[in-house]
PDB file of N, CA and C in Angstrom:
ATOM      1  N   UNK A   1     -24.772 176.185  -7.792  1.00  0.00           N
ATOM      2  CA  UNK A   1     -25.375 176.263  -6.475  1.00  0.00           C
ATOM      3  C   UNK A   1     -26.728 176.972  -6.591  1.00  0.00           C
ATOM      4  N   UNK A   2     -27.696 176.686  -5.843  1.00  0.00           N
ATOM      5  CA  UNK A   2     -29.133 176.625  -6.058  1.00  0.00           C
ATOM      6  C   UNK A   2     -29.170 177.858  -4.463  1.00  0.00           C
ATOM      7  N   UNK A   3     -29.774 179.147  -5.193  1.00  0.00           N
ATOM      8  CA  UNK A   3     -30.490 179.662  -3.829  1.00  0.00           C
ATOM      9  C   UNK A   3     -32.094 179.562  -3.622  1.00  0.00           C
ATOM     10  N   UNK A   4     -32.394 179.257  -2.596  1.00  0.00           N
ATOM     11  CA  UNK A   4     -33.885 179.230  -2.086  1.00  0.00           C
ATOM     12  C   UNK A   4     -33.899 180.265  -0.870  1.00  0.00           C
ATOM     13  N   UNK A   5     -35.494 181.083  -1.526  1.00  0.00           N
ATOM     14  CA  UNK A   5     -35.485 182.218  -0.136  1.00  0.00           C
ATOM     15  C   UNK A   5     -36.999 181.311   0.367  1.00  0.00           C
ATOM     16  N   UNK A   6     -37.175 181.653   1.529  1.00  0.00           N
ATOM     17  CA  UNK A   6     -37.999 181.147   2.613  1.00  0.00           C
ATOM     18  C   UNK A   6     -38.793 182.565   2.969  1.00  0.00           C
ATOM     19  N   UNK A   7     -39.929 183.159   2.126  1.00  0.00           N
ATOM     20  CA  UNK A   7     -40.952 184.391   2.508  1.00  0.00           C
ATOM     21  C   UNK A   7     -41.014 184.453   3.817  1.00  0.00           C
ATOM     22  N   UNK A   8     -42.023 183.579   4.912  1.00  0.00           N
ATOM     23  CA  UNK A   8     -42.328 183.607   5.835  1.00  0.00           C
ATOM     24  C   UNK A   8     -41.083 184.508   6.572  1.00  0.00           C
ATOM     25  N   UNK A   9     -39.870 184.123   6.658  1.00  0.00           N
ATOM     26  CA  UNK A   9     -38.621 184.428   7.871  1.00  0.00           C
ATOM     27  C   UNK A   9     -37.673 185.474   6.603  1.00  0.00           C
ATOM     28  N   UNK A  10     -38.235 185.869   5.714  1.00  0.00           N
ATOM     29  CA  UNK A  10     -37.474 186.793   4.529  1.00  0.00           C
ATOM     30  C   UNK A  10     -35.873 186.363   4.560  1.00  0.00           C
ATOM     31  N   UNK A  11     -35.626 185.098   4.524  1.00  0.00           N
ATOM     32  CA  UNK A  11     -34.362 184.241   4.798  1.00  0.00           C
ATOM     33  C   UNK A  11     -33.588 183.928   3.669  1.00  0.00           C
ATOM     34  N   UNK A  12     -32.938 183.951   2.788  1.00  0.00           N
ATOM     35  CA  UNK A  12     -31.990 182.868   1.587  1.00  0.00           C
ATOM     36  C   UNK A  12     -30.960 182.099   2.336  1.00  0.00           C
ATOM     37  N   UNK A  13     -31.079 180.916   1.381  1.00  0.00           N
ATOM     38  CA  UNK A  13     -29.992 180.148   1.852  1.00  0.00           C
ATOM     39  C   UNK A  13     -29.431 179.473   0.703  1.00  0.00           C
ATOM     40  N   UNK A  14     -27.920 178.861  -0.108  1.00  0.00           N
ATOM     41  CA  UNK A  14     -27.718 178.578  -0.460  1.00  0.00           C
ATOM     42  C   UNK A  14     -27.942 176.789  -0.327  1.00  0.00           C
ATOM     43  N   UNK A  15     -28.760 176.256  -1.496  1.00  0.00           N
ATOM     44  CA  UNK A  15     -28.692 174.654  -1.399  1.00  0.00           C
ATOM     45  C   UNK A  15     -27.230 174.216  -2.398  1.00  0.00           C
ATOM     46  N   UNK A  16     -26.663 173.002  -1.628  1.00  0.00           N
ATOM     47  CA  UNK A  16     -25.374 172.639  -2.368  1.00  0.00           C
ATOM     48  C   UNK A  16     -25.709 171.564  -3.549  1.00  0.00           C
ATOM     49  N   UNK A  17     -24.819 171.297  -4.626  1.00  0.00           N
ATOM     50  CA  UNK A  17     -25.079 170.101  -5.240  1.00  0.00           C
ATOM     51  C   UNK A  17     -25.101 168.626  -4.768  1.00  0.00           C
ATOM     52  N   UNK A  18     -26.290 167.888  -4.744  1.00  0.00           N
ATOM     53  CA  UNK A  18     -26.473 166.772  -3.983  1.00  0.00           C
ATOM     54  C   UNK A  18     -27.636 166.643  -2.331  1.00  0.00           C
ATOM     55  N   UNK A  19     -27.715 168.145  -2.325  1.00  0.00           N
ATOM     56  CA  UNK A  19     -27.923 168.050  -1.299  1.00  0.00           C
ATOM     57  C   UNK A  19     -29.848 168.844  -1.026  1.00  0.00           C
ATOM     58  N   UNK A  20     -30.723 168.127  -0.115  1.00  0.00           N
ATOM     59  CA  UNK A  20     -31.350 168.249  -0.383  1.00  0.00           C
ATOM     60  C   UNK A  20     -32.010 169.917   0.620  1.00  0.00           C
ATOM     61  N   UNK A  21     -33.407 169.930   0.557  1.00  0.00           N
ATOM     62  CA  UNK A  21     -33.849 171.688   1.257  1.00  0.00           C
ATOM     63  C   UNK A  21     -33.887 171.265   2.686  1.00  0.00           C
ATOM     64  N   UNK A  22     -33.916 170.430   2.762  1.00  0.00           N
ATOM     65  CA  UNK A  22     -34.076 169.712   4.789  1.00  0.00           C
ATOM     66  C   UNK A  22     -32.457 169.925   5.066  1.00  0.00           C
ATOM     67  N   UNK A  23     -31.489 169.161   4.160  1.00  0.00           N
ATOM     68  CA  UNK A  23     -30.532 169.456   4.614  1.00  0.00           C
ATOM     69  C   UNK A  23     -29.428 170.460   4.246  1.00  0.00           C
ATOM     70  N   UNK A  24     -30.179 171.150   3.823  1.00  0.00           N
ATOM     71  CA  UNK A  24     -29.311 172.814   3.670  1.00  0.00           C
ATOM     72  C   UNK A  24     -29.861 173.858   4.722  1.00  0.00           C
ATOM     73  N   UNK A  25     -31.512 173.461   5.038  1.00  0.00           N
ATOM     74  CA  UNK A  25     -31.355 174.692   5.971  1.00  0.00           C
ATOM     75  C   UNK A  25     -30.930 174.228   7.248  1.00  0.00           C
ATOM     76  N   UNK A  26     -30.889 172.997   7.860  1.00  0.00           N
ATOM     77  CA  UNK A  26     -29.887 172.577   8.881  1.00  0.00           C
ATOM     78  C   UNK A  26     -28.243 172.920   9.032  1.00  0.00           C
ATOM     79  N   UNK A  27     -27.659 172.793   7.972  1.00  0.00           N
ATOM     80  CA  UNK A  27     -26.557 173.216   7.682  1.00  0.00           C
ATOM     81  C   UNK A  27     -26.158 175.035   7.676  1.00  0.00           C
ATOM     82  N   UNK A  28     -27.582 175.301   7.138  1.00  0.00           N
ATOM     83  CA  UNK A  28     -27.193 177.272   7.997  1.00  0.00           C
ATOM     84  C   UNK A  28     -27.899 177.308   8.969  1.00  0.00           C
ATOM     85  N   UNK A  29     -28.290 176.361   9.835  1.00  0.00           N
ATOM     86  CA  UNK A  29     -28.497 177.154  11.523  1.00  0.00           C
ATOM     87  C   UNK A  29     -30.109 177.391  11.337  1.00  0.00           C
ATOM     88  N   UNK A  30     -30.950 176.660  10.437  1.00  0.00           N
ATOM     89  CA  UNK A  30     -32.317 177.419  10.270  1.00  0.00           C
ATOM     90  C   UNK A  30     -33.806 176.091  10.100  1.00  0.00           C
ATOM     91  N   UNK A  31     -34.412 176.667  11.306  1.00  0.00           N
ATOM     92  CA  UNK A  31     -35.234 175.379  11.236  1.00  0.00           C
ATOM     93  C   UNK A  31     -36.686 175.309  10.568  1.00  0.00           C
ATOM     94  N   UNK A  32     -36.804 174.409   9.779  1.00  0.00           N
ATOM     95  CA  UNK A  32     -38.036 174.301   9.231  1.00  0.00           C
ATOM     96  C   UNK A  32     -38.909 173.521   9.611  1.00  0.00           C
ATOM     97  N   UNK A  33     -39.132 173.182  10.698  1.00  0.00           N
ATOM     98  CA  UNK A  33     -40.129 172.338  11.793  1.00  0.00           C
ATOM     99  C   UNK A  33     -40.182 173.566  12.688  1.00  0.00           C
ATOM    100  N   UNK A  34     -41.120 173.302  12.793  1.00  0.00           N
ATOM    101  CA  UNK A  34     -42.523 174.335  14.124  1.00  0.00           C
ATOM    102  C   UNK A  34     -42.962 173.302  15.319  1.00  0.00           C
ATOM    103  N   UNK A  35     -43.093 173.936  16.509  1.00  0.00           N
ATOM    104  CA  UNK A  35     -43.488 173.787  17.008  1.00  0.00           C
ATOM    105  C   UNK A  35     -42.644 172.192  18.005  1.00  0.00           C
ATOM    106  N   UNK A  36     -43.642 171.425  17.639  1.00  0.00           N
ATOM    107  CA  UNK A  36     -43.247 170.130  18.512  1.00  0.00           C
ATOM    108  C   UNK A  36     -42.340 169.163  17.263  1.00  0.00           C
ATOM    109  N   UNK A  37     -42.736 169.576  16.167  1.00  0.00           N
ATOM    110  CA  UNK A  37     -41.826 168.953  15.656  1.00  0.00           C
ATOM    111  C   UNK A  37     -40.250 169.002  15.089  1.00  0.00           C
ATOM    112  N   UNK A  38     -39.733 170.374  15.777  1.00  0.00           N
ATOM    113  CA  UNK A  38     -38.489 170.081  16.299  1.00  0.00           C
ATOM    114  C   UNK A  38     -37.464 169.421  16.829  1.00  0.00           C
ATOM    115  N   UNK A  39     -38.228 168.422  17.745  1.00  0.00           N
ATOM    116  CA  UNK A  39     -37.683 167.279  18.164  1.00  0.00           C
ATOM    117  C   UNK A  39     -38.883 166.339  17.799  1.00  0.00           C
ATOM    118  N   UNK A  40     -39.654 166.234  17.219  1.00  0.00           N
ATOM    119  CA  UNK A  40     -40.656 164.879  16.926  1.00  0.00           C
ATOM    120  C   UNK A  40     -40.935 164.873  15.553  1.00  0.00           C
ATOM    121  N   UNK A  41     -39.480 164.200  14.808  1.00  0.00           N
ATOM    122  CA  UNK A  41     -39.558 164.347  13.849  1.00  0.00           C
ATOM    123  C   UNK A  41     -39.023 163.066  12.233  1.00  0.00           C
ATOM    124  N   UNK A  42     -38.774 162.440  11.337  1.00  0.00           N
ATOM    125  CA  UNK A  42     -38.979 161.328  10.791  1.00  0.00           C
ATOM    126  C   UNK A  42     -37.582 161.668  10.405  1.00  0.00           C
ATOM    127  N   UNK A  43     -36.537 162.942  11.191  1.00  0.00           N
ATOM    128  CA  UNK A  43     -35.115 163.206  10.838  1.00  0.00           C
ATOM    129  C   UNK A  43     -34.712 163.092   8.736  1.00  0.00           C
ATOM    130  N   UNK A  44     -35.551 163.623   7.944  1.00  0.00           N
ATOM    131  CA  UNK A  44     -35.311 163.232   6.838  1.00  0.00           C
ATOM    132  C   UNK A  44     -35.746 162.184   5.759  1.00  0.00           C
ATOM    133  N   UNK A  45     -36.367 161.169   6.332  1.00  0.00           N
ATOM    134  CA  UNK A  45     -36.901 159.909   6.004  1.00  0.00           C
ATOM    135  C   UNK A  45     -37.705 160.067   4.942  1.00  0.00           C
ATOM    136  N   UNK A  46     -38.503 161.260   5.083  1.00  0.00           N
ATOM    137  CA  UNK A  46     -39.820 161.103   4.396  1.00  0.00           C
ATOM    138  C   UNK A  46     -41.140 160.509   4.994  1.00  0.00           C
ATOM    139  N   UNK A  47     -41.118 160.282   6.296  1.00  0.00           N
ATOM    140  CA  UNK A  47     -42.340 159.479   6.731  1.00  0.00           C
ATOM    141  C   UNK A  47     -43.335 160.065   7.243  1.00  0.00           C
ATOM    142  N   UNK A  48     -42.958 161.180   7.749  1.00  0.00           N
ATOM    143  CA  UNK A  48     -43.444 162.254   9.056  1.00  0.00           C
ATOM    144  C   UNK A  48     -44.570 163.178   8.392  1.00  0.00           C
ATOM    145  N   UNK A  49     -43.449 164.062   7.087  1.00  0.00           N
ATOM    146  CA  UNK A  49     -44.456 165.450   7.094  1.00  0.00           C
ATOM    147  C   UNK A  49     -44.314 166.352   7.535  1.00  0.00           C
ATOM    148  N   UNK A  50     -43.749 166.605   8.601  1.00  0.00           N
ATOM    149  CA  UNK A  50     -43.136 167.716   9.101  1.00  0.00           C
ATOM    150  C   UNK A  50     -42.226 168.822   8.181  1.00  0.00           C
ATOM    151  N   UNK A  51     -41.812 168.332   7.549  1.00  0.00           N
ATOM    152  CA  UNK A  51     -41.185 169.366   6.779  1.00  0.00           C
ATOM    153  C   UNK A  51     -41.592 169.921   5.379  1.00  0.00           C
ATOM    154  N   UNK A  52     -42.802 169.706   5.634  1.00  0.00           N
ATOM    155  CA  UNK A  52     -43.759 170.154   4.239  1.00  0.00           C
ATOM    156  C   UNK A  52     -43.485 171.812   3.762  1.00  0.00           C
ATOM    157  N   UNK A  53     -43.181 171.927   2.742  1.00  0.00           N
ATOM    158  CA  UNK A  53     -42.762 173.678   1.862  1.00  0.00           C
ATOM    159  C   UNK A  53     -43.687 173.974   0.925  1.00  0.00           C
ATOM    160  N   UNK A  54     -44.153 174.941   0.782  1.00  0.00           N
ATOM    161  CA  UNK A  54     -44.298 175.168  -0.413  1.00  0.00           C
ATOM    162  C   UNK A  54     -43.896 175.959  -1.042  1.00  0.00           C
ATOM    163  N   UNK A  55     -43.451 175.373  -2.887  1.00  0.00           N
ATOM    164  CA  UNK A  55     -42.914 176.387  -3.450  1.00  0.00           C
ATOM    165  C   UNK A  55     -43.379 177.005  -4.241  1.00  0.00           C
ATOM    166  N   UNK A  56     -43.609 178.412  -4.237  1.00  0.00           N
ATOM    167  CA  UNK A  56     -43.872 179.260  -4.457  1.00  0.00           C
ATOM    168  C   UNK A  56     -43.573 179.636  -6.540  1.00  0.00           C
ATOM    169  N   UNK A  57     -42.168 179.718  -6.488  1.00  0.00           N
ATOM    170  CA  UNK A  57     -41.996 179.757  -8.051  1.00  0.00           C
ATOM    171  C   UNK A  57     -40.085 179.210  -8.179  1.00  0.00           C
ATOM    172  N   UNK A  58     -39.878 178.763  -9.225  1.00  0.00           N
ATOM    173  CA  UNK A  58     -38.987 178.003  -9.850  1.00  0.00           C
ATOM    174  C   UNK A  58     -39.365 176.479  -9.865  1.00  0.00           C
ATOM    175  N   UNK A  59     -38.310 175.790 -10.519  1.00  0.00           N
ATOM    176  CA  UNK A  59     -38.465 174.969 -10.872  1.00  0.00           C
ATOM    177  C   UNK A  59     -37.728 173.653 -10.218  1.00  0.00           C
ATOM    178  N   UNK A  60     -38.869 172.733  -9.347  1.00  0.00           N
ATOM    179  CA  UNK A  60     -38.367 171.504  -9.054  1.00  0.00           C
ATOM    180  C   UNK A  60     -38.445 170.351 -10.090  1.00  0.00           C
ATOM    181  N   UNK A  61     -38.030 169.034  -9.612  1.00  0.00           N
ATOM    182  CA  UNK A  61     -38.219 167.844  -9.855  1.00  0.00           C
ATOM    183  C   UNK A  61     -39.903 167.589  -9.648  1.00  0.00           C
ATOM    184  N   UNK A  62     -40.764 166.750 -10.763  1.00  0.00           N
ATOM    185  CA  UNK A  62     -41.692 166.506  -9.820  1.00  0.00           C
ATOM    186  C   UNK A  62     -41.672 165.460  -8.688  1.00  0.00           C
ATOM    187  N   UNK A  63     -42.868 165.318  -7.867  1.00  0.00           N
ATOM    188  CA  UNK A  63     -42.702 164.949  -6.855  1.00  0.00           C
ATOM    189  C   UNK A  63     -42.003 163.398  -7.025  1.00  0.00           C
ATOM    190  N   UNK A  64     -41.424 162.652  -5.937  1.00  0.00           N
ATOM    191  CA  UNK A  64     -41.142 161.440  -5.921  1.00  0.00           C
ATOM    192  C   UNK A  64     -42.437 160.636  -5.533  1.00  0.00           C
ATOM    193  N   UNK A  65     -42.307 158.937  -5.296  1.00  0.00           N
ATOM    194  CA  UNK A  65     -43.455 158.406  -4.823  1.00  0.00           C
ATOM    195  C   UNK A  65     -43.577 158.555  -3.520  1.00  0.00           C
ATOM    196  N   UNK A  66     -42.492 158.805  -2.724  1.00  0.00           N
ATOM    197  CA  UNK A  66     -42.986 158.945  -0.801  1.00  0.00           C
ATOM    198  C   UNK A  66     -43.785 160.429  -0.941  1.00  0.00           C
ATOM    199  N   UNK A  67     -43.304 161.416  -1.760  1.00  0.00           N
ATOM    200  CA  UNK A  67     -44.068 162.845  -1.713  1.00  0.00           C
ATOM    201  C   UNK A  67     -45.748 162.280  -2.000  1.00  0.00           C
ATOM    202  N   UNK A  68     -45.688 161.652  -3.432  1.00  0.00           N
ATOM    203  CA  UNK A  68     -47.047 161.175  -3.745  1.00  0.00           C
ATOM    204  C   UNK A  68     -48.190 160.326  -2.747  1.00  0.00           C
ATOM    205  N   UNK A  69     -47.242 160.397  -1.864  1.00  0.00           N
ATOM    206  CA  UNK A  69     -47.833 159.321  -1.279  1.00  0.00           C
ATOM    207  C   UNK A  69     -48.613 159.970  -0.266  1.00  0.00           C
ATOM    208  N   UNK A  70     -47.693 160.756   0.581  1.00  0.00           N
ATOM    209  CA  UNK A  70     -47.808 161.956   1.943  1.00  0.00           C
ATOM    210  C   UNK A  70     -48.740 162.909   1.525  1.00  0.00           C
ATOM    211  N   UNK A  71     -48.213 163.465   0.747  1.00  0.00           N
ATOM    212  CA  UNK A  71     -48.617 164.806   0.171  1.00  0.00           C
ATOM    213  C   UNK A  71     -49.855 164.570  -0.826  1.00  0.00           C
ATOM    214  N   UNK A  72     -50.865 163.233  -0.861  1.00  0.00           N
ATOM    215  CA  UNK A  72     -51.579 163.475  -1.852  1.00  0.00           C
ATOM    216  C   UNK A  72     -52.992 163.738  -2.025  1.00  0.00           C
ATOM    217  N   UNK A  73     -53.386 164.699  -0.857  1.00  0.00           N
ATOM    218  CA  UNK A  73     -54.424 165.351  -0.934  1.00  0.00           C
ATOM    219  C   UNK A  73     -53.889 166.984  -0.614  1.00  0.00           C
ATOM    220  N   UNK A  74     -52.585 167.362  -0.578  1.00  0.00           N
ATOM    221  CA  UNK A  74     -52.247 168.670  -0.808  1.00  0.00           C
ATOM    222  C   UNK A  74     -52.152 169.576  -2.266  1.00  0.00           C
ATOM    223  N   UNK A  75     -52.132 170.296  -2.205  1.00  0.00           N
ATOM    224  CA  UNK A  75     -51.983 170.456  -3.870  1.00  0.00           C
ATOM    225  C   UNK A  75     -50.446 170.188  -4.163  1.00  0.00           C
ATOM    226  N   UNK A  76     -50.136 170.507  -5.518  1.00  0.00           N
ATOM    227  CA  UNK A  76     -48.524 170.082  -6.235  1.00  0.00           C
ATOM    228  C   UNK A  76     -47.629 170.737  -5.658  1.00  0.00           C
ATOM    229  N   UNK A  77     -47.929 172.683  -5.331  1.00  0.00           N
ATOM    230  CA  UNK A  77     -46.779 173.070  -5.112  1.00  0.00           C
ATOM    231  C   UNK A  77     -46.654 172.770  -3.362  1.00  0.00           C
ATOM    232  N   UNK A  78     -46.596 171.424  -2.845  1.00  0.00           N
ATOM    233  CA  UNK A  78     -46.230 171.530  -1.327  1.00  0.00           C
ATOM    234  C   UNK A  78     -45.249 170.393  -1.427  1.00  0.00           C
ATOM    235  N   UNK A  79     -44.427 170.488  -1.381  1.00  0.00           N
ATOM    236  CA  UNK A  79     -43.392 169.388  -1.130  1.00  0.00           C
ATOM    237  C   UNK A  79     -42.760 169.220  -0.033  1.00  0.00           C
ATOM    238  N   UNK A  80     -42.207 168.323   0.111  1.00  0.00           N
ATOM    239  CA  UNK A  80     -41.192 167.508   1.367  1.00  0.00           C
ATOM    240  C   UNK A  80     -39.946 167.885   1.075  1.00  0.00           C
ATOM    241  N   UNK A  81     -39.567 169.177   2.111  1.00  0.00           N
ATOM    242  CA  UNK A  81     -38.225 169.554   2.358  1.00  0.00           C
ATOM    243  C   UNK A  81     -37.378 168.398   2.158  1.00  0.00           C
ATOM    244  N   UNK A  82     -37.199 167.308   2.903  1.00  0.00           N
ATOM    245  CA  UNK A  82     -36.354 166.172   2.793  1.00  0.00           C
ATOM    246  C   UNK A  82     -36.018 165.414   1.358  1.00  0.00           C
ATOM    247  N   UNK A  83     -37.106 165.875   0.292  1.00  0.00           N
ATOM    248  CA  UNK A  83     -37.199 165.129  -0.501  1.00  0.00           C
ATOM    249  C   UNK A  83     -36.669 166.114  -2.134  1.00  0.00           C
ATOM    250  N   UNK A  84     -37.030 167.451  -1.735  1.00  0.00           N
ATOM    251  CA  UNK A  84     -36.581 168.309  -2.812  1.00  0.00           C
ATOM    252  C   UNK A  84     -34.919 168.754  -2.817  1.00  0.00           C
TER     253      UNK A  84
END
């Protein structure tokens, strides 16, 4: 089991095997959309953006092609909650 802490809200949460950072912090009660996109949102898809992270230090996957795609005038460490 994979922990990820979240600086901004000084938060940890355990991620499960299989399961991705969009849908672990839903699963503890903790939202990573701001603002309007709480409810205006691509629910996981990858299409939106809304759930853009960045990580800070350890070690992901690199990005997939929907990240490459969204994300490709951000720098490397910003990834798609939905997608990590």
């Amino acid at each position: 089991m994979l922990k990820v802490h979240f600086e901004r809200e000084n938060r940890t949460i355990q991620v499960e095997p299989g399961e991705n950072l969009r849908q672990a912090a839903i699963r503890n009660k903790f939202s990573i959309y701001a603002n309007i996109h709480k409810i205006l949102n691509c629910r996981g898809r990858g299409l939106c953006t809304a759930c853009t992270v960045q990580v800070i230090a350890g070690k992901v996957e690199p990005r997939n092609e929907t990240e490459s795609e969204k994300l490709a005038k951000k720098p490397a460490d910003f990834r798609l909650a939905c997608q990590v």
